[in-house]
Protein backbone atom coordinates (compact mmCIF):
# COMPACT_ATOMS: atom_id res chain seq x y z
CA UNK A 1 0.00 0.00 0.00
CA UNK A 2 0.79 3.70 -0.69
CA UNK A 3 1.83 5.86 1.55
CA UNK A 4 -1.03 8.82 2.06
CA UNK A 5 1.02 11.56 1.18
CA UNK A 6 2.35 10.18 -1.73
CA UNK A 7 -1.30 10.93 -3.30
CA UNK A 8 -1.40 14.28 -1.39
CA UNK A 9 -0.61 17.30 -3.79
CA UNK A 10 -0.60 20.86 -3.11
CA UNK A 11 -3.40 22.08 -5.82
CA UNK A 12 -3.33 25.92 -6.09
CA UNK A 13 -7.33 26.40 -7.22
CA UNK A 14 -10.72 26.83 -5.63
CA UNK A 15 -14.15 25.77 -6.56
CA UNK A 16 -16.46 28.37 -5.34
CA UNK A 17 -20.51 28.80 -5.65
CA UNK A 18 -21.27 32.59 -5.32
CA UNK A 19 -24.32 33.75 -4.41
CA UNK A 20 -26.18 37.39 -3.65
CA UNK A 21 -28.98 39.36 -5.36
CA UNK A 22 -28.44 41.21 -8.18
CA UNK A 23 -26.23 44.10 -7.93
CA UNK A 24 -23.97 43.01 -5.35
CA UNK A 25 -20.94 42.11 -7.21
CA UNK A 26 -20.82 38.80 -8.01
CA UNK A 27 -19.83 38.87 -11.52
CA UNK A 28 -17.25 41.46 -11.27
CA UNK A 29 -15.59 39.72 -8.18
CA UNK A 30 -15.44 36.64 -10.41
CA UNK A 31 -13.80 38.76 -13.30
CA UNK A 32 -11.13 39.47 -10.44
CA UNK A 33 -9.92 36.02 -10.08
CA UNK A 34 -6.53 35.34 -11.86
CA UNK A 35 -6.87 35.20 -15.95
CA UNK A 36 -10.30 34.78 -15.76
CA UNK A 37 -12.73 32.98 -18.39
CA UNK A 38 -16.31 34.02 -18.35
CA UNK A 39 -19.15 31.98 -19.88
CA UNK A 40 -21.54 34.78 -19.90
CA UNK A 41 -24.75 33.01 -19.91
CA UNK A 42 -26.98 35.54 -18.73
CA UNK A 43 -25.66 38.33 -21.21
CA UNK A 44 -24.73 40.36 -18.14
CA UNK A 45 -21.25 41.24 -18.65
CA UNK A 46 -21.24 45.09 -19.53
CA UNK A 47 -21.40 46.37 -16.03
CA UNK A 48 -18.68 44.56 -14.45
CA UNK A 49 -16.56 45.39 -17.19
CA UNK A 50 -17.31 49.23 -16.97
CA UNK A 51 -17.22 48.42 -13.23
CA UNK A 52 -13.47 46.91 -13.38
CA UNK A 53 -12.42 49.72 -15.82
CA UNK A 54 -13.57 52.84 -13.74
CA UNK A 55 -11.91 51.35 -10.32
CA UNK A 56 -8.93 50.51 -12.49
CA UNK A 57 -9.59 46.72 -11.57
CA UNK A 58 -8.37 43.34 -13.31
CA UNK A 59 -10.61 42.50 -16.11
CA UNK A 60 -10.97 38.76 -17.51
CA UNK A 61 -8.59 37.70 -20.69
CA UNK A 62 -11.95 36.32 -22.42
CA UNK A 63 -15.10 35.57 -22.70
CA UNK A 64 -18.15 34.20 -24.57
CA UNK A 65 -21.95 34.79 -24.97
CA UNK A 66 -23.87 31.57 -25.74
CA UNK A 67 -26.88 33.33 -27.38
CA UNK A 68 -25.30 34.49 -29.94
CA UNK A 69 -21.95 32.22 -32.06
CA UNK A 70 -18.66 33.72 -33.09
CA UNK A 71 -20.11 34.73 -36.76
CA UNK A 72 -23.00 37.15 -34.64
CA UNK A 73 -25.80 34.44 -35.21
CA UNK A 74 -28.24 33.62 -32.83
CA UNK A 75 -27.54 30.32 -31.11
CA UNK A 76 -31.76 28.97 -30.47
CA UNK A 77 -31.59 27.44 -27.24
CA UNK A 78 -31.84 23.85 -27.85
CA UNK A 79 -28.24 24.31 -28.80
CA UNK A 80 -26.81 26.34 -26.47
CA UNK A 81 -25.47 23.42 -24.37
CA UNK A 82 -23.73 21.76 -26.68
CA UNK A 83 -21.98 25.32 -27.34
CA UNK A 84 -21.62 25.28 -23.73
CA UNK A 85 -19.42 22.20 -23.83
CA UNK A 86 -17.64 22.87 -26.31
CA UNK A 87 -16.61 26.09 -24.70
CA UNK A 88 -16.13 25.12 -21.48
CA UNK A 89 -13.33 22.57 -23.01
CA UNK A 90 -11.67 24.97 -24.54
CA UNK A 91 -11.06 27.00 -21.87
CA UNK A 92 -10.05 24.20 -19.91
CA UNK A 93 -7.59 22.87 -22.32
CA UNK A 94 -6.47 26.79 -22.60
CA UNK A 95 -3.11 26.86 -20.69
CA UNK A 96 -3.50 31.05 -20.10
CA UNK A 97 -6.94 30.69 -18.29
CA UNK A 98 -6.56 30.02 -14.85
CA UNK A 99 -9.98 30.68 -14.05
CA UNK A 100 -13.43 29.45 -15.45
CA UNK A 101 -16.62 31.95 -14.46
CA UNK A 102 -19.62 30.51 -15.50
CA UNK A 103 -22.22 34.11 -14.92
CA UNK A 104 -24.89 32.29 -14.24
CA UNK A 105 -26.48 29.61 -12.52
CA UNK A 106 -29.96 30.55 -13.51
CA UNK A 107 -29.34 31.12 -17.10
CA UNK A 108 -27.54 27.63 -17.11
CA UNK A 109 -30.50 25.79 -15.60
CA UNK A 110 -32.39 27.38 -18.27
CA UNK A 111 -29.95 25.84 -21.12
CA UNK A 112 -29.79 22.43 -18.78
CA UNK A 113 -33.59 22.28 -18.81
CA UNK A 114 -33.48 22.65 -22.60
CA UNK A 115 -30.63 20.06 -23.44
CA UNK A 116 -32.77 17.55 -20.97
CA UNK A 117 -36.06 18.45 -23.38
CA UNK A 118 -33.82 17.64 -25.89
CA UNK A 119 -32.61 14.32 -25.13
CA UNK A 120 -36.00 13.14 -23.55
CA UNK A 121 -38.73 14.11 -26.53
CA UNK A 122 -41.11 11.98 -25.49
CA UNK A 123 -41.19 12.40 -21.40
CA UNK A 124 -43.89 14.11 -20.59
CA UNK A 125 -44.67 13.51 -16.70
CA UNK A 126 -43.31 16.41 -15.45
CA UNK A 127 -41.80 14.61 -12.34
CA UNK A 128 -40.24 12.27 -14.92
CA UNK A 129 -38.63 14.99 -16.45
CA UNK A 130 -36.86 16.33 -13.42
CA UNK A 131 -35.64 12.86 -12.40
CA UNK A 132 -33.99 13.54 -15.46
CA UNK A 133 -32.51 16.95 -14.84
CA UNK A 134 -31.74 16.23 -11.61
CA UNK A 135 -29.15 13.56 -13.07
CA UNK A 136 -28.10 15.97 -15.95
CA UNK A 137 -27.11 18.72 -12.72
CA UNK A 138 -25.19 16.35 -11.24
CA UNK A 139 -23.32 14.75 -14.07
CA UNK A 140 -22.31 18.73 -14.94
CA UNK A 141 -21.35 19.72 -11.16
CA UNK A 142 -19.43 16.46 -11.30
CA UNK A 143 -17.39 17.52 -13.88
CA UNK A 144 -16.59 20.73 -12.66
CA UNK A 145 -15.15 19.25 -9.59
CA UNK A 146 -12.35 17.35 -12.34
CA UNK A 147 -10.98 20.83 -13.45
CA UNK A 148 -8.08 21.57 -12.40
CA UNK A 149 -8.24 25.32 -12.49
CA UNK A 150 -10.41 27.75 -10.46
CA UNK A 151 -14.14 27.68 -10.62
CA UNK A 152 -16.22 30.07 -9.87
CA UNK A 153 -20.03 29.40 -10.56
CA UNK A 154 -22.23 32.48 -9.69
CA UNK A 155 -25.84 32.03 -8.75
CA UNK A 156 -29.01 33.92 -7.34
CA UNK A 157 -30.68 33.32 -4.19
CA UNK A 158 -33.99 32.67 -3.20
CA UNK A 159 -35.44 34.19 -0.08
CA UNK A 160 -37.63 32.05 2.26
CA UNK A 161 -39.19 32.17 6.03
CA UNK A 162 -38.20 29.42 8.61
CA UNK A 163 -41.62 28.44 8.97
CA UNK A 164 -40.41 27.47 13.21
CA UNK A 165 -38.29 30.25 14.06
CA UNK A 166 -39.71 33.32 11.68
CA UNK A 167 -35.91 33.79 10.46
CA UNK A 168 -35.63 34.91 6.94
CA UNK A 169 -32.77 32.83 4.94
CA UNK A 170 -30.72 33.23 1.93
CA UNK A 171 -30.46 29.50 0.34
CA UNK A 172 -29.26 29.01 -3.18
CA UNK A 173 -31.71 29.37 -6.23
CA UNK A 174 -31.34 26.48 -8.56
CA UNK A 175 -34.34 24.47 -9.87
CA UNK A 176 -35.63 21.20 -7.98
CA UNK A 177 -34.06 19.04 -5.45
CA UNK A 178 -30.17 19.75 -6.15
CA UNK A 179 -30.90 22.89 -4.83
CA UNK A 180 -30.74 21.70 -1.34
CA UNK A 181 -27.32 20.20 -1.47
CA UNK A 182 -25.45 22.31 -4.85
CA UNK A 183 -22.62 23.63 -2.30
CA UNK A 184 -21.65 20.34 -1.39
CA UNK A 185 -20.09 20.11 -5.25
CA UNK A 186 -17.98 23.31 -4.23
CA UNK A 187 -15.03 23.78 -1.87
CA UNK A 188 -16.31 27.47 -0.75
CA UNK A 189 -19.80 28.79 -0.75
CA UNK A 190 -19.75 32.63 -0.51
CA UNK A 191 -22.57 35.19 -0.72
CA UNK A 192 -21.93 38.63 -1.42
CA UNK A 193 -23.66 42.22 -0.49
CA UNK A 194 -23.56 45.67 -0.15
CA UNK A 195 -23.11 47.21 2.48
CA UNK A 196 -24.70 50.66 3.83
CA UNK A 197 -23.47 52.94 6.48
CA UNK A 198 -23.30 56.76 7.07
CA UNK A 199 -24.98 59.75 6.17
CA UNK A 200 -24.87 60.40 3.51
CA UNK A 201 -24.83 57.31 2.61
CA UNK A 202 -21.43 55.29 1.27
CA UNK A 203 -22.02 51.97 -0.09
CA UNK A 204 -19.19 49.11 -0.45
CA UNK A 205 -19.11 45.79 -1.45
CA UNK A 206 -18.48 43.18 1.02
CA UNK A 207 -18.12 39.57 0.75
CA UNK A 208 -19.46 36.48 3.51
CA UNK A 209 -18.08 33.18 4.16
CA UNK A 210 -19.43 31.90 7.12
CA UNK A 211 -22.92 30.29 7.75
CA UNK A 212 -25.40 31.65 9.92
CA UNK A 213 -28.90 31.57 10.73
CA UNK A 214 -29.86 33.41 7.91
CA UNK A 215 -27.03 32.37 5.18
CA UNK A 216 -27.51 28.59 5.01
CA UNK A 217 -24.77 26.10 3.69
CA UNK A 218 -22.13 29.02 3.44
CA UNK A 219 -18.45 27.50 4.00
CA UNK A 220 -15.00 28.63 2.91
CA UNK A 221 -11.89 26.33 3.71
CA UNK A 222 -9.00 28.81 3.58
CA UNK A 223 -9.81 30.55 7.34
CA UNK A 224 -11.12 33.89 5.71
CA UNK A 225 -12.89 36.46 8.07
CA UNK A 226 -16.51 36.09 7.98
CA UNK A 227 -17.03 39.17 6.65
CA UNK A 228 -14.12 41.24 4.44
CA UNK A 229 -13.93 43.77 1.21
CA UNK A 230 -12.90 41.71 -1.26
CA UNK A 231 -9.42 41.41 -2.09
CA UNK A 232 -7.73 38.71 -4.40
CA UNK A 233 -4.72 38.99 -2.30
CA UNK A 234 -6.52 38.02 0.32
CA UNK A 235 -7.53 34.97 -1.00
CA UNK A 236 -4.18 34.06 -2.90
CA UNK A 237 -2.17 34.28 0.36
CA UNK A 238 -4.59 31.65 1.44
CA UNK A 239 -3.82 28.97 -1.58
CA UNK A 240 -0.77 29.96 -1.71
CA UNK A 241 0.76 31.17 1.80
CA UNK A 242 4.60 32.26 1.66
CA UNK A 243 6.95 29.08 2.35
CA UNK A 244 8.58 29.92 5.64
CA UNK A 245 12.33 30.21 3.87
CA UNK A 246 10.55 33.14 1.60
């Protein structure tokens, strides 16, 4: 038998699920990660560019729409997924990305549902159906945990009352029953916000990490503070800490 640590190896990448409403910088905090690759699935991409290019912020080395094809023609959406694929290979196999955004979850459902529809014509039971997308989530999410690069999925929230203790929570918003258990796919599970305070009123963007009783299933393994501005250096002195002879 192996020694353990021979199959230990010191892998510089995150996978990361993060959430917020709209507005509160997910996107452009994704665009921040190193040489970043966005799939830009909900066609939401302008503002965090003009974002990252007033406040003098990294922008990402690339990125592609999946409504619409290299040429400017309109990809319909039963074949958006398969143009989904083939980009998300690409950029895998792409030795200057480092990072892979995918901006959104909720436009990806969409394009999931779709592909499902697609390869189940005749299923019409809707319950049927999402036994079927259910499997076709978690055959995706399990691929994503194979990469070998960061991953950073964005996704909106739904907002629902603890029908016991009257608390409202912020839980993730993808379709059906993967919904319950989609951060357990990812290493971290953030949610970001804005923040308020002041008069008049100054407004910054903040990021959370840590789980309470209103941000269910958050979780970050690299000992962030709960709460912090976000700041990639931050993060990369996590992964990748100074070696005590540095």
């Amino acid at each position: 038998m192996q020694p353990i640590s021979n199959y230990i190896t010191h892998e510089e990448f995150i996978r990361l699920l993060l959430l917020g409403p709209p507005g509160s910088g997910k996107t452009t905090m994704g665009c921040q990660f190193p040489a970043a690759y966005v799939m830009d699935v909900d066609v939401n991409l302008g503002g965090p560019l003009r974002f990252c290019n007033a406040h003098n912020l990294p922008k990402p080395i690339g990125y592609d729409r999946l409504d619409i094809d290299e040429t400017g023609a309109v990809v319909p959406m039963i074949a958006r997924y398969p143009r989904f694929e083939k980009l998300l290979n690409e950029a895998y196999i792409n030795p200057e990305v480092k990072t892979l955004v995918i901006d959104s979850a909720t436009g990806f459902t969409d394009i999931l549902m779709a592909e499902v529809k697609r390869q189940q014509p005749s299923v019409k039971d809707g319950r049927q159906l999402y036994g079927f997308y259910l499997e076709a989530g978690k055959q995706f999410l399990g691929k994503l945990t194979q990469i070998r690069k960061n991953v950073v999925l964005t996704a909106h929230e739904r907002i629902e009352q603890d029908a016991m203790t009257g608390i409202t929570q912020y839980r993730v918003a993808w379709p059906g029953q993967l919904g319950d258990y989609l951060g357990a796919f990812f290493t971290n599970v953030w949610r970001c916000e804005v923040e308020r305070e002041g008069l008049p009123p100054k407004y910054k963007y903040v990021v959370r990490t840590m789980q309470d009783a209103q941000h269910y299933g958050l979780k970050n393994d690299l000992e962030l503070p709960p709460v912090f501005s976000f700041d990639w250096n931050i993060i990369q002195h996590k992964l990748c800490p100074p070696s005590p002879s540095s």
